[in-house]
C-alpha atoms as a PDB file:
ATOM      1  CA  UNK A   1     -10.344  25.503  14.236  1.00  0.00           C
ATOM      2  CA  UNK A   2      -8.534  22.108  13.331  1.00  0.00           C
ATOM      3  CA  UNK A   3      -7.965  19.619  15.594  1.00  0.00           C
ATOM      4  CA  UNK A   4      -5.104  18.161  13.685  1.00  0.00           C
ATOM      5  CA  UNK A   5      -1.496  18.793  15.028  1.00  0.00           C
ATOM      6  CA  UNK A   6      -0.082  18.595  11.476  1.00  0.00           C
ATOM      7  CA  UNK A   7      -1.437  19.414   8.532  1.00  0.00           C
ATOM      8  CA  UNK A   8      -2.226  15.732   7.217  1.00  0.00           C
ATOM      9  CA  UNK A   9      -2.271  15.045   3.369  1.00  0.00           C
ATOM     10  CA  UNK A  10      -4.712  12.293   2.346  1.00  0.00           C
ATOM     11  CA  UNK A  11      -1.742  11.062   0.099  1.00  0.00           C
ATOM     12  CA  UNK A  12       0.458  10.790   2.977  1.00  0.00           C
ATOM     13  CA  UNK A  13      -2.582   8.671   5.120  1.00  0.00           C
ATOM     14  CA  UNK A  14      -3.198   6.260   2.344  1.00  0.00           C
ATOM     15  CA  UNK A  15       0.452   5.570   1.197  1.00  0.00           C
ATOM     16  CA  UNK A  16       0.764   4.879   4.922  1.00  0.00           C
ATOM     17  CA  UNK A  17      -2.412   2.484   4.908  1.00  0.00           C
ATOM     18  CA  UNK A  18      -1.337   0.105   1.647  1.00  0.00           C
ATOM     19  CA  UNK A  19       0.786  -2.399   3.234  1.00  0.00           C
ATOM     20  CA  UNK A  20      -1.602  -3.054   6.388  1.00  0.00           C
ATOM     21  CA  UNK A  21      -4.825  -4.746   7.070  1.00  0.00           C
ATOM     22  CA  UNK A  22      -6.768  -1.655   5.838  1.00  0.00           C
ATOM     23  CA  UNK A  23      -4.685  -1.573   2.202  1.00  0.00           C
ATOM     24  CA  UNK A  24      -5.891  -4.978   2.019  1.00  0.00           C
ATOM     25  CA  UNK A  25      -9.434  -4.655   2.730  1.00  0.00           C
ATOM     26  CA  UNK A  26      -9.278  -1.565  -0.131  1.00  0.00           C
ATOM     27  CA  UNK A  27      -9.656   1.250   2.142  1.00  0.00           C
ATOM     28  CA  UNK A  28      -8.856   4.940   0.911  1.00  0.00           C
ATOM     29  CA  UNK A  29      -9.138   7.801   3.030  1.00  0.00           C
ATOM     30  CA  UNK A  30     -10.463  10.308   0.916  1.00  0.00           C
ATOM     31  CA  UNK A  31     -11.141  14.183   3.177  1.00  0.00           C
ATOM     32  CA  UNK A  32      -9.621  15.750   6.266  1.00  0.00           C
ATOM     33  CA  UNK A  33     -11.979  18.110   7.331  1.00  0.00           C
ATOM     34  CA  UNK A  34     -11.068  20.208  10.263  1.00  0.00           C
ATOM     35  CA  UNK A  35     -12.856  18.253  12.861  1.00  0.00           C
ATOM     36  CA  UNK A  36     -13.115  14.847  10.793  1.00  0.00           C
ATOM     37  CA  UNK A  37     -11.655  11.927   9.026  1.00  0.00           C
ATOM     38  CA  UNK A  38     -13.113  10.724   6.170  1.00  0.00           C
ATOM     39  CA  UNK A  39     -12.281   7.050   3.914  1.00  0.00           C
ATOM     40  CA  UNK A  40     -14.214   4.627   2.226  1.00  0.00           C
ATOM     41  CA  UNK A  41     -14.347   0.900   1.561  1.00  0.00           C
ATOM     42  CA  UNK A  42     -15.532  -1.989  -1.257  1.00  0.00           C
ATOM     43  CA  UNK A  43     -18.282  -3.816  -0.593  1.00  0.00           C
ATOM     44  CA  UNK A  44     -17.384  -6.875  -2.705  1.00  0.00           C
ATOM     45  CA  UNK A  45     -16.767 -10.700  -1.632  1.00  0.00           C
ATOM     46  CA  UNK A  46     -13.001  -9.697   0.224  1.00  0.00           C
ATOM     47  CA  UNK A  47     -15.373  -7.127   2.565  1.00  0.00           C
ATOM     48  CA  UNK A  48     -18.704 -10.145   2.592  1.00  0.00           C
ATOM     49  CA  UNK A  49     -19.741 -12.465   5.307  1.00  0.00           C
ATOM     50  CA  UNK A  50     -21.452 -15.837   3.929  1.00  0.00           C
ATOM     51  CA  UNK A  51     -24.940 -14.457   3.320  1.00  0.00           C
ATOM     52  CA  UNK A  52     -22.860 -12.459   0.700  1.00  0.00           C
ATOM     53  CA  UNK A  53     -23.378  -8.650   2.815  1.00  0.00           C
ATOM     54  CA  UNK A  54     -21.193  -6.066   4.378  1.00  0.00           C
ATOM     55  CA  UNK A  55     -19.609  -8.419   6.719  1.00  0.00           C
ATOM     56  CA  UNK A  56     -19.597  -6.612  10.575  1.00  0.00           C
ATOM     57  CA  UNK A  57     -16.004  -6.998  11.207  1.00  0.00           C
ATOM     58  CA  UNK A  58     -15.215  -5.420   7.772  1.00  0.00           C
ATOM     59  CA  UNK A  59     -16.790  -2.309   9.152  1.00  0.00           C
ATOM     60  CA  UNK A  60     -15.340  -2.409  12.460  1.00  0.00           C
ATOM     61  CA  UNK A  61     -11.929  -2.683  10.704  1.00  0.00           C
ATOM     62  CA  UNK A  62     -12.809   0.607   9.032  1.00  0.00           C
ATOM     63  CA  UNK A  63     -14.087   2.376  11.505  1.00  0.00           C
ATOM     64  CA  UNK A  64     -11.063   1.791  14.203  1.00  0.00           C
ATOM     65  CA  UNK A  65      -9.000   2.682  10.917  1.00  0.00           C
ATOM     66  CA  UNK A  66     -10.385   5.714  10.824  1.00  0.00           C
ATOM     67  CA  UNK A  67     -10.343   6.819  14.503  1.00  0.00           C
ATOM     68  CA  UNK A  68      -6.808   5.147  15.361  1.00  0.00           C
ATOM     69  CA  UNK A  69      -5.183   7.455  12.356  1.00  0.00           C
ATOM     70  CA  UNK A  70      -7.309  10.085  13.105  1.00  0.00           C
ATOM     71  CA  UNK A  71      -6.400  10.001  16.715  1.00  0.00           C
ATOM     72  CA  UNK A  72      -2.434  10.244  15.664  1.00  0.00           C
ATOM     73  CA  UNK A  73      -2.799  12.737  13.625  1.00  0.00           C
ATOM     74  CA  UNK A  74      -4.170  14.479  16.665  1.00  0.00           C
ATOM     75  CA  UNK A  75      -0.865  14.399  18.661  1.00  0.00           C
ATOM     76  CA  UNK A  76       2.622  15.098  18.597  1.00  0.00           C
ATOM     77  CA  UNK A  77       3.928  12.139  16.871  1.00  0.00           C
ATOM     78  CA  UNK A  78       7.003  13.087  18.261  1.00  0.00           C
ATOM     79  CA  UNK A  79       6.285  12.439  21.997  1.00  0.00           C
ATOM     80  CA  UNK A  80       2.786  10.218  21.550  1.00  0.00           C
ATOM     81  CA  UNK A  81       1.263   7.585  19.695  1.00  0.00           C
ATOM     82  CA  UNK A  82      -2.334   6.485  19.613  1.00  0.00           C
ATOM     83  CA  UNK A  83      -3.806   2.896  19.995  1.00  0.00           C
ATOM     84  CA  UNK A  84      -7.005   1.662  19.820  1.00  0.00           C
ATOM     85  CA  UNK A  85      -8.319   0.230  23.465  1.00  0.00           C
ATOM     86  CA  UNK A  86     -12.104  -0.328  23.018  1.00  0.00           C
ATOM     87  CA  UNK A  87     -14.363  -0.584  20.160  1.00  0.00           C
ATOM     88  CA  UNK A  88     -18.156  -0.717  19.717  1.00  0.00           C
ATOM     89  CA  UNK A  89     -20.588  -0.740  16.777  1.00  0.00           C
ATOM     90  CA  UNK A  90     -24.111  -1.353  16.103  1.00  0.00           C
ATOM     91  CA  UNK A  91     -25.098  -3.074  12.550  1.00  0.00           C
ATOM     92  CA  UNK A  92     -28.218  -0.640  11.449  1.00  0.00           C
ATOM     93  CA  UNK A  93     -28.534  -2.019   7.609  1.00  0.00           C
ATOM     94  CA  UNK A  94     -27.288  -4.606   5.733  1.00  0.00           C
ATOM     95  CA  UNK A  95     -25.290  -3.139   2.376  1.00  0.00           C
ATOM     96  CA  UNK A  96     -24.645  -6.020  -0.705  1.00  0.00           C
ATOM     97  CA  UNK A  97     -21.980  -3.718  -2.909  1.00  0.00           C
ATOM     98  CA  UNK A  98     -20.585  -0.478  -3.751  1.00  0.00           C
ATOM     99  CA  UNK A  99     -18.583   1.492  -1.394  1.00  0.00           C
ATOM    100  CA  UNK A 100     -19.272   2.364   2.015  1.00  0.00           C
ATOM    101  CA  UNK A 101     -18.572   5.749   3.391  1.00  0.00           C
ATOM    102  CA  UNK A 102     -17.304   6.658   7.142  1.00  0.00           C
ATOM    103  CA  UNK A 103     -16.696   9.622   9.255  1.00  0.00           C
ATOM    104  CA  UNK A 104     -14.946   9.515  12.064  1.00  0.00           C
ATOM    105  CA  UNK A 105     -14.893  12.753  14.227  1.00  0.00           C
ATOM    106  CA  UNK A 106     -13.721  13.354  17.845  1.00  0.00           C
ATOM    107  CA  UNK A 107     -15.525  13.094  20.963  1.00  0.00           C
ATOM    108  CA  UNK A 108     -12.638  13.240  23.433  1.00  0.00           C
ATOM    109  CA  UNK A 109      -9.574  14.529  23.137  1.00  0.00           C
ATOM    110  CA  UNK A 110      -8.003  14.201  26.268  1.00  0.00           C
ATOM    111  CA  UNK A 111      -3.923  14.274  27.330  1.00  0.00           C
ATOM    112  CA  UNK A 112      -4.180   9.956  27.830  1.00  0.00           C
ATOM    113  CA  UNK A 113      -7.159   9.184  26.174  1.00  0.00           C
ATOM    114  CA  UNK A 114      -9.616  10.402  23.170  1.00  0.00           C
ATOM    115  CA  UNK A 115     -12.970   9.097  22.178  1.00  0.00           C
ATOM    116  CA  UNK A 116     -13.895   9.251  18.721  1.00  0.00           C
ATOM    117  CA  UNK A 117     -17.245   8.539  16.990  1.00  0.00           C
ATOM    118  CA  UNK A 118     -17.925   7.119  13.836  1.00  0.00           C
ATOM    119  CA  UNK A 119     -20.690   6.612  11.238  1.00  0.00           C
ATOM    120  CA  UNK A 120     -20.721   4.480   8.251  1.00  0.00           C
ATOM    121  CA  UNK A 121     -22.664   5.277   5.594  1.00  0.00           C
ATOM    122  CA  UNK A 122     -24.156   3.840   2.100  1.00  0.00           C
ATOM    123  CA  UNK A 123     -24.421   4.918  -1.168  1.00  0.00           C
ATOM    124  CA  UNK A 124     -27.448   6.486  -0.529  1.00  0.00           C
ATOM    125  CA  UNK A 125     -26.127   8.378   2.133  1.00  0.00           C
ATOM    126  CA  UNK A 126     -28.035   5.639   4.958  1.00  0.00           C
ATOM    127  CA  UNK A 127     -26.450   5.080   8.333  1.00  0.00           C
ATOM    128  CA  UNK A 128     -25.192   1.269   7.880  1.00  0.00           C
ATOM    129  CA  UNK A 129     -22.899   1.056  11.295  1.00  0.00           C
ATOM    130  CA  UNK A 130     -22.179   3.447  14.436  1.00  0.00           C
ATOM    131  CA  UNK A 131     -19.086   2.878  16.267  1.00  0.00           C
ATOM    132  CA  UNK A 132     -17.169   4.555  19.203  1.00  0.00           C
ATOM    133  CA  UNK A 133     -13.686   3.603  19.643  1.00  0.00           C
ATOM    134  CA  UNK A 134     -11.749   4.615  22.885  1.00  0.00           C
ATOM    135  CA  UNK A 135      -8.329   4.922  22.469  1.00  0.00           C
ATOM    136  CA  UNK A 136      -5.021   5.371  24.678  1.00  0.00           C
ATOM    137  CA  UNK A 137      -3.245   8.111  23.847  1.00  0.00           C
ATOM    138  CA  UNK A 138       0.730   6.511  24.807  1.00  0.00           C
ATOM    139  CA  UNK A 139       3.911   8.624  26.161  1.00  0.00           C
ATOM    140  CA  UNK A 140       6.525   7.001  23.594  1.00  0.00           C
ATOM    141  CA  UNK A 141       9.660   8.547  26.633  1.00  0.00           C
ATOM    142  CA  UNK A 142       7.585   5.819  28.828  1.00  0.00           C
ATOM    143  CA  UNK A 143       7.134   3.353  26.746  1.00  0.00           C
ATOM    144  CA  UNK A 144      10.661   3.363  25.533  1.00  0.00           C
ATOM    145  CA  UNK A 145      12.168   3.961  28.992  1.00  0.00           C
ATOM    146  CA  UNK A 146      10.204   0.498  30.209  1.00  0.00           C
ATOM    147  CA  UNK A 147      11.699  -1.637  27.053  1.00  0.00           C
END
């Protein structure tokens, strides 16, 4: 059973993604499984920290990538959007190039809030990064009845 309220294209996601931070960091989602959200990124000097790896941030700016759009493909876009509102990750391996490989799959799904979870992964198919992002799942009647 999907957990999507739409049927999401992956053409639709990454035409959506080019002219944000995500576009510019060469991120591509690539599969929407039923339960999951799948997208890579470059490991090259625009994704590096100094010592010339897989700079943290760069894979904390995938992974909330992938659970924020994830998460609003989840609701009714109509009456809801989704934001992230905490984010976590632990660094397991260093990765020099290629392309990195995440997953991010819900936890949580909840009328206010979700939790999603969400593994990066190597060429080689080795864990890199775990992250859990929390996110607020916003009434957009509220939000546009307080502006």
């Amino acid at each position: 059973m999907s957990i999507w309220f739409t049927s999401p294209t992956i053409e639709d996601a990454n035409r959506h993604m080019q002219p944000v931070l995500g576009g510019h960091l060469g991120i591509l989602f690539t599969e929407f499984g039923a339960d999951y959200l799948r997208g890579t990124m470059p490991v090259e000097p625009r994704t590096h920290q100094p010592m010339g790896i897989l700079h943290g941030g760069a894979s904390v700016v995938l992974a909330e990538t992938l659970g924020s759009v994830a998460a609003n493909y989840a609701v009714d876009p109509a009456r809801f959007y989704c934001v992230g509102q905490e984010i976590n990750a632990n660094h397991i391996r260093p990765v020099k190039s290629g392309l990195v490989t995440g997953t991010a799959r819900a936890i949580h799904l909840g009328s206010r809030s979700q939790v999603w979870g969400i593994e990066i992964r190597d060429a080689q198919d080795r864990l890199t990064c775990i992250s859990r992002l929390t996110i607020a799942v916003v009434d957009r009647a509220t939000m546009e009845s307080r502006s």
